[in-house]
C-alpha atoms as a PDB file:
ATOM      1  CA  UNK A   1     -61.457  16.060  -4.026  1.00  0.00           C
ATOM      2  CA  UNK A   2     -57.863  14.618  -3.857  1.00  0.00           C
ATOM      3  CA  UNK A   3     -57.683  12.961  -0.262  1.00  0.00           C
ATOM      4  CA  UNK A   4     -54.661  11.254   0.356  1.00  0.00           C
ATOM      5  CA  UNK A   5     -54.180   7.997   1.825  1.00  0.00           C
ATOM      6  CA  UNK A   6     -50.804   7.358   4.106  1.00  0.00           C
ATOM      7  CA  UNK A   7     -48.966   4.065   4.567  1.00  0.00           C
ATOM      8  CA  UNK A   8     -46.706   1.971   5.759  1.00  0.00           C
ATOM      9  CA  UNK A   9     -45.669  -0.196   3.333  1.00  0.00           C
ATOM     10  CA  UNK A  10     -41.980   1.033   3.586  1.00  0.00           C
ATOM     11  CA  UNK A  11     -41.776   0.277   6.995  1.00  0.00           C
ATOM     12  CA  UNK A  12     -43.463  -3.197   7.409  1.00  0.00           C
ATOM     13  CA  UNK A  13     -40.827  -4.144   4.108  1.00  0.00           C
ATOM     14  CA  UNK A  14     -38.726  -2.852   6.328  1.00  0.00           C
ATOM     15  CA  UNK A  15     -39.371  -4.770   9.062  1.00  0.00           C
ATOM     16  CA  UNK A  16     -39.871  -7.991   7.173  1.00  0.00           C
ATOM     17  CA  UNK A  17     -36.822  -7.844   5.096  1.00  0.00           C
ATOM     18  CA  UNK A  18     -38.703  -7.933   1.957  1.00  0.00           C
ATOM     19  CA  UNK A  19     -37.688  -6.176  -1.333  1.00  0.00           C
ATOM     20  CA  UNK A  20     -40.623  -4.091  -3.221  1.00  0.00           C
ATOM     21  CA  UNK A  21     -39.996  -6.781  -6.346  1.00  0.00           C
ATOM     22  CA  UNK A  22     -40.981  -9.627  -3.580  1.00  0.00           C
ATOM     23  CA  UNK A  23     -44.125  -7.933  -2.377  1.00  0.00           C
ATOM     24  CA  UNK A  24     -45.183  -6.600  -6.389  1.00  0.00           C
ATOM     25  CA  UNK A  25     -45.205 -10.506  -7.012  1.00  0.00           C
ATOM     26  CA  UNK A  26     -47.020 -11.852  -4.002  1.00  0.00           C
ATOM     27  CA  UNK A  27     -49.823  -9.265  -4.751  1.00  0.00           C
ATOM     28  CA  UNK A  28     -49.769  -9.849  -8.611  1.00  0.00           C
ATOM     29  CA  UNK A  29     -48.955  -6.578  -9.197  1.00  0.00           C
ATOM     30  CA  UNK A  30     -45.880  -4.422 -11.009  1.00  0.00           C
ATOM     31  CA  UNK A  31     -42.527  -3.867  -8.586  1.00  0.00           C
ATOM     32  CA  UNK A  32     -43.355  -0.344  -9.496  1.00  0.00           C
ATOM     33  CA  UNK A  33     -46.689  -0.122  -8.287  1.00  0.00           C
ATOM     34  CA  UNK A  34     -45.303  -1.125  -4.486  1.00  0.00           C
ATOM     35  CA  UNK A  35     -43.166   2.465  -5.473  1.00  0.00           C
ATOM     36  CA  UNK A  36     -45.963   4.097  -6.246  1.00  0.00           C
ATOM     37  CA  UNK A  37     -47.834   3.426  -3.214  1.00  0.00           C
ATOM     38  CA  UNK A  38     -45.051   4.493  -0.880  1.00  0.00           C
ATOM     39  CA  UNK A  39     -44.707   7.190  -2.523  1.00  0.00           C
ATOM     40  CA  UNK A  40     -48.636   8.304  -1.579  1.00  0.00           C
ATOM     41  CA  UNK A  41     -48.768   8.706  -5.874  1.00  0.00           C
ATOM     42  CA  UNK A  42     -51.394   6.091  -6.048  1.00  0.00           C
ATOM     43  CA  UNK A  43     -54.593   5.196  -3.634  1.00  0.00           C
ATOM     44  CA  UNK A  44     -54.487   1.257  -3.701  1.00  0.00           C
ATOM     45  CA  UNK A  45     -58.114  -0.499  -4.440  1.00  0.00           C
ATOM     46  CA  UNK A  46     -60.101  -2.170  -1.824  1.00  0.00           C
ATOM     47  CA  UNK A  47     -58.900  -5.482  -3.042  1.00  0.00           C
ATOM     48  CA  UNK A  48     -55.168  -4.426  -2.937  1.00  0.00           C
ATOM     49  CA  UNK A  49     -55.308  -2.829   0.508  1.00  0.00           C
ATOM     50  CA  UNK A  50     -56.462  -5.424   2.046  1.00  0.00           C
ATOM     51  CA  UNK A  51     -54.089  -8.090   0.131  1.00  0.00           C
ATOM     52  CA  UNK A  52     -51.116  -6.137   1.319  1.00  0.00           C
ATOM     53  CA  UNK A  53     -52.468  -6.538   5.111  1.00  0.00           C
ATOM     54  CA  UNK A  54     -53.058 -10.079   4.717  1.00  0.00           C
ATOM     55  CA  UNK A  55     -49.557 -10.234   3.488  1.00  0.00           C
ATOM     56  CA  UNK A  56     -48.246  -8.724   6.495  1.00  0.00           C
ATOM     57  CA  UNK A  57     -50.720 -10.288   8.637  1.00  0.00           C
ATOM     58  CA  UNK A  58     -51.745  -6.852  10.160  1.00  0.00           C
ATOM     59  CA  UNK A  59     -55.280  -5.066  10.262  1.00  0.00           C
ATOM     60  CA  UNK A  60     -55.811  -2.915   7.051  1.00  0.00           C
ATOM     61  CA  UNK A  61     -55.399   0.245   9.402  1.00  0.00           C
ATOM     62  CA  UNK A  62     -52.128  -0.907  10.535  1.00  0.00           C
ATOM     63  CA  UNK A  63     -51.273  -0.220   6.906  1.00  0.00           C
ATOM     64  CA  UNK A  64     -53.163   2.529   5.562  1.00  0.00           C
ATOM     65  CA  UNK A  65     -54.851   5.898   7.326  1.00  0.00           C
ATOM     66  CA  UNK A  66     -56.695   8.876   5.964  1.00  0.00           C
ATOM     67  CA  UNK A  67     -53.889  10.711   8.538  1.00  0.00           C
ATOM     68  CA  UNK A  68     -50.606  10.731   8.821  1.00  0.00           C
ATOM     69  CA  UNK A  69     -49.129   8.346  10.611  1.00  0.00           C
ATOM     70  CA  UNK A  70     -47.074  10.192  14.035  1.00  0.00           C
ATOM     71  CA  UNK A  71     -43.552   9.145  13.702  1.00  0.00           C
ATOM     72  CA  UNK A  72     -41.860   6.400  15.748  1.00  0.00           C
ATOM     73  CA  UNK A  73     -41.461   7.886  19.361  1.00  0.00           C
ATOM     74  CA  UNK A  74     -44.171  10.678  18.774  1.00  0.00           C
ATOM     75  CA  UNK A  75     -47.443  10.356  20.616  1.00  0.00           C
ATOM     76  CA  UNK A  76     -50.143  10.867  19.073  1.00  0.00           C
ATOM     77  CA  UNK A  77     -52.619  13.778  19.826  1.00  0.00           C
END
């Protein structure tokens, strides 16, 4: 069973100014795996989840949800 896991990785880089190359080598981890994770083409570990919110300084869940996230200005139901 395939079950997707959303982020926002885009956004917080975003928001922070930081390139995909700058996050890959805070985490220790390939510029292109940052893609793939945006992209929702890869499910980040345990480990890596939670070094990405750490990096941000946010909650894991602030990051990552088994649901979409609602888009800015859109209440959620």
């Amino acid at each position: 069973m395939g079950e997707t896991v959303y982020n926002r990785i885009a956004l917080l880089r975003a928001e922070r100014n930081v390139t995909r190359r700058q996050l890959a080598d805070a985490l220790g981890v390939h510029y292109q795996t940052v893609g793939y994770l945006e992209r929702g083409e890869y499910s980040p570990s345990l480990l890596l989840a939670l070094r990405i919110a750490e990096y941000f300084g946010v909650p894991v869940e602030v990051v990552f949800s088994t649901r979409p996230f609602p888009r800015i200005g859109e209440r959620s139901a």
